[in-house]
Structure formats: structure tokens, C-alpha cells
PDB file of N, CA and C in Angstrom:
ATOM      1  N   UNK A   1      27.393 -17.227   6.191  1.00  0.00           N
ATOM      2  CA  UNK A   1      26.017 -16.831   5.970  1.00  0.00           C
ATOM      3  C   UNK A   1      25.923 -15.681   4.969  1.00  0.00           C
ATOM      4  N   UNK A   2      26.892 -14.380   5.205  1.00  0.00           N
ATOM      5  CA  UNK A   2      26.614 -13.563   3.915  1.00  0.00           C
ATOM      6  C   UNK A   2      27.281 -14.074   2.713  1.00  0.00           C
ATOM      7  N   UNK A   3      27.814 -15.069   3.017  1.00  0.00           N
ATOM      8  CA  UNK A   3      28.320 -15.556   1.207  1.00  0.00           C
ATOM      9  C   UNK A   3      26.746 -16.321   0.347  1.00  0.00           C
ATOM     10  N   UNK A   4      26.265 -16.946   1.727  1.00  0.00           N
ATOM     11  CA  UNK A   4      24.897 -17.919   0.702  1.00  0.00           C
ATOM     12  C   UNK A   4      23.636 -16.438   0.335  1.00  0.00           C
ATOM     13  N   UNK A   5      23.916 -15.172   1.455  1.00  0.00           N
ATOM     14  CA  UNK A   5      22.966 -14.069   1.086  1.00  0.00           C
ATOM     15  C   UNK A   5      23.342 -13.730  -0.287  1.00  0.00           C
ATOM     16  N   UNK A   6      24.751 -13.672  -0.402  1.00  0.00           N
ATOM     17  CA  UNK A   6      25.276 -12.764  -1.546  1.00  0.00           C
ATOM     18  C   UNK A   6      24.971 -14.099  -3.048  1.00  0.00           C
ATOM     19  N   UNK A   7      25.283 -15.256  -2.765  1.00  0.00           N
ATOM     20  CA  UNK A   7      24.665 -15.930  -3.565  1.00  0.00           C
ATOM     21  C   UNK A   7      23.757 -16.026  -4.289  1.00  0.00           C
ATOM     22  N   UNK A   8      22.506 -15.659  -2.973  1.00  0.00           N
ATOM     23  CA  UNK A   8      21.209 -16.240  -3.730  1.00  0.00           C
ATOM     24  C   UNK A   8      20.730 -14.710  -4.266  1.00  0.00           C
ATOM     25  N   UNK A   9      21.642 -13.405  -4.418  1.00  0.00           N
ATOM     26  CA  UNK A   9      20.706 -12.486  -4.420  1.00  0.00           C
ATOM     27  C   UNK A   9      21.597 -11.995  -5.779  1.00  0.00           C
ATOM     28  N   UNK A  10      22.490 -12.630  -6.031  1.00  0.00           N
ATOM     29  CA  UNK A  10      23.256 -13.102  -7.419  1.00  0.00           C
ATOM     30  C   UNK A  10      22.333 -13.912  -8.114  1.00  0.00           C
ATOM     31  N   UNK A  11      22.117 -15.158  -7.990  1.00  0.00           N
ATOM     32  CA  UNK A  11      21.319 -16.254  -8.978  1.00  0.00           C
ATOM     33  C   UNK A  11      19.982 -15.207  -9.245  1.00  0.00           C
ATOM     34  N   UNK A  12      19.393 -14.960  -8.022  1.00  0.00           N
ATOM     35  CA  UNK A  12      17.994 -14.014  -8.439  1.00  0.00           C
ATOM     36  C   UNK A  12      18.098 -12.100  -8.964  1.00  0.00           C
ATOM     37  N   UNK A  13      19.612 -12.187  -9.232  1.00  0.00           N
ATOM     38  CA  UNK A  13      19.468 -10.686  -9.439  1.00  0.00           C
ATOM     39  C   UNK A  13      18.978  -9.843  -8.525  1.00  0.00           C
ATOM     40  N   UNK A  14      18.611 -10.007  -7.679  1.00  0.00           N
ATOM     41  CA  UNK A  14      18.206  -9.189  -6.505  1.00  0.00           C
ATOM     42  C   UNK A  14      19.279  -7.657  -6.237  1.00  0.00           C
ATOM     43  N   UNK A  15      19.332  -6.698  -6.635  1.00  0.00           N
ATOM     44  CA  UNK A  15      20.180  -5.713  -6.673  1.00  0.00           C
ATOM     45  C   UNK A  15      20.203  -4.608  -5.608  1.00  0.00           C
ATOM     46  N   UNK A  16      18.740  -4.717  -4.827  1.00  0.00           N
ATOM     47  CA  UNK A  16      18.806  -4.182  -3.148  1.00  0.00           C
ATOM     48  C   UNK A  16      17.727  -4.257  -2.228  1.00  0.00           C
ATOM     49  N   UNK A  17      17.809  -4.885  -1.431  1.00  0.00           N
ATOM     50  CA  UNK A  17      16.866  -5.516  -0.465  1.00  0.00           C
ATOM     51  C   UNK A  17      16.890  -5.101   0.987  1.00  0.00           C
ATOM     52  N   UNK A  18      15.914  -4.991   1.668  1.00  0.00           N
ATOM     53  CA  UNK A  18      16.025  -4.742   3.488  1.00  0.00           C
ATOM     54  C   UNK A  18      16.217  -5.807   4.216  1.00  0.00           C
ATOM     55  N   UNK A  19      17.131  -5.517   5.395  1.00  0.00           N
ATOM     56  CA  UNK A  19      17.874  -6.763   6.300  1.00  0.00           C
ATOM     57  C   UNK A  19      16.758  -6.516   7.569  1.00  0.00           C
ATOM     58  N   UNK A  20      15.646  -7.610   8.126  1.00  0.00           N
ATOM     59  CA  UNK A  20      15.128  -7.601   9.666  1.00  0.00           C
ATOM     60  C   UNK A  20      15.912  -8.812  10.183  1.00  0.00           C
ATOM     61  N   UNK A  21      16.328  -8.666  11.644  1.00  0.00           N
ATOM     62  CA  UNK A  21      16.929 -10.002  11.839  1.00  0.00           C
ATOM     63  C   UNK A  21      16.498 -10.381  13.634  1.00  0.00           C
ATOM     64  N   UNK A  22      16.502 -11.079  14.175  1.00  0.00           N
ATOM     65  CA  UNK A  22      15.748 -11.381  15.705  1.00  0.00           C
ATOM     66  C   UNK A  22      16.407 -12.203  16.202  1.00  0.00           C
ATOM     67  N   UNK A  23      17.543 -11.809  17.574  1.00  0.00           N
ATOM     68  CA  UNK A  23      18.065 -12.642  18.876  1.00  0.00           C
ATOM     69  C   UNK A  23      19.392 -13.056  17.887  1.00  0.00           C
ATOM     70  N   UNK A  24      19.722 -14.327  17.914  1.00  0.00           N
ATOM     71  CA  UNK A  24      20.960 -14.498  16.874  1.00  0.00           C
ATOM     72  C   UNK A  24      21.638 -13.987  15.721  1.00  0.00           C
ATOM     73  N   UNK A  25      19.888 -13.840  15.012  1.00  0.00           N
ATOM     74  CA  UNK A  25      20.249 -13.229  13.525  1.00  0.00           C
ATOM     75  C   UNK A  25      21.213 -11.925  13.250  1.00  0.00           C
ATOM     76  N   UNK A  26      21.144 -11.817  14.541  1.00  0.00           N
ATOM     77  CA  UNK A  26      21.568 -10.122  14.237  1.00  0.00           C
ATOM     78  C   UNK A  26      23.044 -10.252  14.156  1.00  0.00           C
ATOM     79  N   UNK A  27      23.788 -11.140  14.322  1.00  0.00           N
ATOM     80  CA  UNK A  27      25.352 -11.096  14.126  1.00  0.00           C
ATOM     81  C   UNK A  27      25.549 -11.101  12.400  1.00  0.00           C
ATOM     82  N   UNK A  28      24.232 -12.075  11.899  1.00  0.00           N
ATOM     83  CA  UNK A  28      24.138 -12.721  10.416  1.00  0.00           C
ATOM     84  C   UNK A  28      23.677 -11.240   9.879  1.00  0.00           C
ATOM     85  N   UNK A  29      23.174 -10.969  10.164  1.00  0.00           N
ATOM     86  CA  UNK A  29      22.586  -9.531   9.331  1.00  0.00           C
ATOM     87  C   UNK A  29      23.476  -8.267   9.593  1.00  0.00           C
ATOM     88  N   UNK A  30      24.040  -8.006  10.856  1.00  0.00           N
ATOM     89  CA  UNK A  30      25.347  -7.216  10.354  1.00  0.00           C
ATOM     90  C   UNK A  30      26.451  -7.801   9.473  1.00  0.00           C
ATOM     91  N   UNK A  31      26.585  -8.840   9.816  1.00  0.00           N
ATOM     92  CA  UNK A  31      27.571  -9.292   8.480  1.00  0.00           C
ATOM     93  C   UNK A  31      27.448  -9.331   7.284  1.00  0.00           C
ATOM     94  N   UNK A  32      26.427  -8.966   6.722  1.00  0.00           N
ATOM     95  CA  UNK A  32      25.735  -9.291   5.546  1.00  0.00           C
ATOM     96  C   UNK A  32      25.361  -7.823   5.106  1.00  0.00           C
ATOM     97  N   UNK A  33      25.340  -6.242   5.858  1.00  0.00           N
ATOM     98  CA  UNK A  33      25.443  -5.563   5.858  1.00  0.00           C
ATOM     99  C   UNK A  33      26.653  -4.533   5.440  1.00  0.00           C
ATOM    100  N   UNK A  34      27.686  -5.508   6.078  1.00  0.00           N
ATOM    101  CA  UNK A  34      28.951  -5.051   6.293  1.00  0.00           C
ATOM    102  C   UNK A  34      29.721  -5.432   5.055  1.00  0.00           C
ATOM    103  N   UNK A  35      29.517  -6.352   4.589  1.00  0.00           N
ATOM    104  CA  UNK A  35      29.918  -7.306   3.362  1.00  0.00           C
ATOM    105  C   UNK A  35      29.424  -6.507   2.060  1.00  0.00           C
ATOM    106  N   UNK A  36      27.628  -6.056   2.074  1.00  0.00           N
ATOM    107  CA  UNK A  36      27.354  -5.748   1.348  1.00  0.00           C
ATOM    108  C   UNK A  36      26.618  -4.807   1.164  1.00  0.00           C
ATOM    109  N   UNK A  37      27.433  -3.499   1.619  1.00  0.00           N
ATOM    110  CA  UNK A  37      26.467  -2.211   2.147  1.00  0.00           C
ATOM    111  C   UNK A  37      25.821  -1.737   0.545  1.00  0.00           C
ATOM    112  N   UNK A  38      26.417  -1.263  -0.651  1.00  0.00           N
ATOM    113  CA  UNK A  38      26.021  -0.884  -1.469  1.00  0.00           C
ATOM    114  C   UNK A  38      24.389  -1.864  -1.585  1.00  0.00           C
ATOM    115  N   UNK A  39      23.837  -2.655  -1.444  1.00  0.00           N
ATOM    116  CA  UNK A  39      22.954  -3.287  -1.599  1.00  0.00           C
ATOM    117  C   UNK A  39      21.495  -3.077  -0.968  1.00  0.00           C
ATOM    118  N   UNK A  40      22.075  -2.589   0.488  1.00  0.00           N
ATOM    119  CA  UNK A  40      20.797  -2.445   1.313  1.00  0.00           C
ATOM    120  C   UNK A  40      20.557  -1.262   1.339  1.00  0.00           C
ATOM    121  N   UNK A  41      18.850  -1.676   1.223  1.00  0.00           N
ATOM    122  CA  UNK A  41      18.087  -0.446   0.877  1.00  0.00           C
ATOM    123  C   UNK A  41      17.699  -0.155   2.518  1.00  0.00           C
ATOM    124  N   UNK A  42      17.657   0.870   2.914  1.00  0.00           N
ATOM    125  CA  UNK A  42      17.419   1.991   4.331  1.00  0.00           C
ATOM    126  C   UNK A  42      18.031   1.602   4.764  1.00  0.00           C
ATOM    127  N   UNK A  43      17.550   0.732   6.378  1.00  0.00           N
ATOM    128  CA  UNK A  43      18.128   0.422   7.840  1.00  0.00           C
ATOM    129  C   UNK A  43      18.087  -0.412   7.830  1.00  0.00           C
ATOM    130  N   UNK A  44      19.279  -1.242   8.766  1.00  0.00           N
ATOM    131  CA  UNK A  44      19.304  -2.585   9.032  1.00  0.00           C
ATOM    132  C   UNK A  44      18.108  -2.602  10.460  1.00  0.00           C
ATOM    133  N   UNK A  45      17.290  -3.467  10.518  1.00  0.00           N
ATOM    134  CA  UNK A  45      16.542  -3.604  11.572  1.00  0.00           C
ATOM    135  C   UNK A  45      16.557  -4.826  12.229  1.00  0.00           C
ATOM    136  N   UNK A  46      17.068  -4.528  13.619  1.00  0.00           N
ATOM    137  CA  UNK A  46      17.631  -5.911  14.340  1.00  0.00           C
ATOM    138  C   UNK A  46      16.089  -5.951  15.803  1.00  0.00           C
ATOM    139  N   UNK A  47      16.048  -6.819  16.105  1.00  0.00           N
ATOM    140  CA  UNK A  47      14.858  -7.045  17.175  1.00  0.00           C
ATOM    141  C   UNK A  47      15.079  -8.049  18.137  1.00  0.00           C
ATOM    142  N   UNK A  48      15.197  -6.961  19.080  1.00  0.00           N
ATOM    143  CA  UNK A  48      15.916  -8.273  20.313  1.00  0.00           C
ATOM    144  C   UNK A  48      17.293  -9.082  20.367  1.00  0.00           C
ATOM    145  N   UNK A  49      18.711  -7.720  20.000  1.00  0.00           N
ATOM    146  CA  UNK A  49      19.423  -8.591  19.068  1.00  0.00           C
ATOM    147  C   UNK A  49      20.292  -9.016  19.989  1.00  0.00           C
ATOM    148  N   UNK A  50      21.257 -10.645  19.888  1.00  0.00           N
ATOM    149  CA  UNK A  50      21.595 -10.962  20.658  1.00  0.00           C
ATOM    150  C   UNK A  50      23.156 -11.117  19.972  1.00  0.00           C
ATOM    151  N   UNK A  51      24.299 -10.632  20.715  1.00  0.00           N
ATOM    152  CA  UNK A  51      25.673 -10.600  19.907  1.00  0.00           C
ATOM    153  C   UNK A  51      26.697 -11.305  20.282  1.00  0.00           C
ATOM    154  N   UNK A  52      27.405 -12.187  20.092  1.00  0.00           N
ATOM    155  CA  UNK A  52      28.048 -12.908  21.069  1.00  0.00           C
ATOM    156  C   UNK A  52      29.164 -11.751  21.676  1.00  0.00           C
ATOM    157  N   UNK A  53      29.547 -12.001  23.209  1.00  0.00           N
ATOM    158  CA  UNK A  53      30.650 -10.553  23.717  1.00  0.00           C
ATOM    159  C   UNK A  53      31.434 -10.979  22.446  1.00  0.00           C
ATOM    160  N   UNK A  54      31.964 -11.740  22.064  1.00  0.00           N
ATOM    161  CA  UNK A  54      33.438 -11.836  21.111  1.00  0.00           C
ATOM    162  C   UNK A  54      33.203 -11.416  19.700  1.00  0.00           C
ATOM    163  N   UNK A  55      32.089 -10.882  19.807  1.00  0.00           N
ATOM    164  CA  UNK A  55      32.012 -10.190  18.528  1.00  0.00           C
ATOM    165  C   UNK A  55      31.333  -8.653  18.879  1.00  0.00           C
ATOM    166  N   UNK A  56      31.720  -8.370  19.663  1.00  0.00           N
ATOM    167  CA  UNK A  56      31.334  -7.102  20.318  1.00  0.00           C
ATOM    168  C   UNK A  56      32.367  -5.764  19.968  1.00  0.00           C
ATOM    169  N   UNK A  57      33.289  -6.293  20.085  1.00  0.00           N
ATOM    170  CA  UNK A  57      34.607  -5.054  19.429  1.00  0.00           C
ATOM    171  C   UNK A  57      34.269  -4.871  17.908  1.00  0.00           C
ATOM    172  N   UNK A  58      34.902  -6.223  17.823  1.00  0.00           N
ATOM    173  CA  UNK A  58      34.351  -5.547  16.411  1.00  0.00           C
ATOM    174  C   UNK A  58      33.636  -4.665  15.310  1.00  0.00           C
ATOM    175  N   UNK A  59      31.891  -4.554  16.120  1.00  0.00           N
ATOM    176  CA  UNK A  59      31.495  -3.395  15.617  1.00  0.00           C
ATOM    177  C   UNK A  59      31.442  -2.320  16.319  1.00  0.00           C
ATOM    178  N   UNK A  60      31.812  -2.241  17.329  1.00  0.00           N
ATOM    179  CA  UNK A  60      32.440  -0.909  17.740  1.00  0.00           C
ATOM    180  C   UNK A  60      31.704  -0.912  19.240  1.00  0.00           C
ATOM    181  N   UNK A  61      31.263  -1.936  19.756  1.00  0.00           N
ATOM    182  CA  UNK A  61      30.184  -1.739  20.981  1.00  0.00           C
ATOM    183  C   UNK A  61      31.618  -2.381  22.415  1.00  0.00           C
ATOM    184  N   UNK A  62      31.239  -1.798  23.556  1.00  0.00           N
ATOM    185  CA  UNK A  62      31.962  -2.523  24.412  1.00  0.00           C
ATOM    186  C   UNK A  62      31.447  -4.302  24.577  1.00  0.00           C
ATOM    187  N   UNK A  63      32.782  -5.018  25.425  1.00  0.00           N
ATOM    188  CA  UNK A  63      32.145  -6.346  25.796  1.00  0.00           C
ATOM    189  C   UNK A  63      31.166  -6.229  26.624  1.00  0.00           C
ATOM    190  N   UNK A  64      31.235  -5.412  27.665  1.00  0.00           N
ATOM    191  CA  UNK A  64      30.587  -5.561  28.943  1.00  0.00           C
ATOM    192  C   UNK A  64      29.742  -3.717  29.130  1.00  0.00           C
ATOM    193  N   UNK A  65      28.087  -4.270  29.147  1.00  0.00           N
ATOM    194  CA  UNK A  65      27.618  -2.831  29.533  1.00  0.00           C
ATOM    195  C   UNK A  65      27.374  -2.257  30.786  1.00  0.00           C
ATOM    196  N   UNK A  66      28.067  -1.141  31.189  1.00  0.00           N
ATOM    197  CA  UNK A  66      27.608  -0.767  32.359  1.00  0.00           C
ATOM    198  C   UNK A  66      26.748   0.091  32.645  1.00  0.00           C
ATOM    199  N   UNK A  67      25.697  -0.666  34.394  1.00  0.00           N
ATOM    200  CA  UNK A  67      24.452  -0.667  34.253  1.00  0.00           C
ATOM    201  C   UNK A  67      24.433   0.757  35.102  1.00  0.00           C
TER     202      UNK A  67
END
């Protein structure tokens, strides 16, 4: 997914844009963040974001939250 972001923002010249992303998106929009920080303009803004646990280390969050 951030290769077709980084694509289309290549063909359109697009040189820095804001990431919103909602429930799934939000794995796609940190990646696309992460890939291509020089690009985004402010905050990544996620809404309602949903992460799979197995991609939970990765950005630095535990698998499991305790309540």
C-alpha cells in the first residue's frame, strides 16, 4: 500500500500531503508514514484505529493492553 501511495504522489508530484486513516487504515497509514516521513505535512491522524496484535511490536506498542 505505501508503494502505490508513493507512486501516485510521484506521477502527481505531490511533494507533501496529510495522512487521516479509520479502523484498518491505520496499519496503511503508519506505513506510509514510516516509509515516507520527509513527506508528511503535521500529524498522522488515525480514528478508531484498529492494529493487528502482530503488528503491535513493531511500532513500539505492547500486544496485549492492560486494563
Amino acid at each position: 500500500m505505501s508503494d502505490d501511495v508513493l507512486a501516485i504522489c510521484t506521477a502527481l508530484r505531490i511533494t507533501k500531503f496529510s495522512i487521516i486513516a479509520h479502523s484498518a487504515g491505520a496499519i496503511y497509514a503508519l506505513a506510509t508514514a514510516l516509509r515516507m516521513p520527509q513527506s508528511i505535512r503535521g500529524r498522522v491522524h488515525l480514528l478508531a484505529p484498529w492494529i493487528p496484535p502482530s503488528q503491535m511490536a513493531p511500532i513500539g506498542l505492547p500486544k496485549q493492553v492492560s486494563a
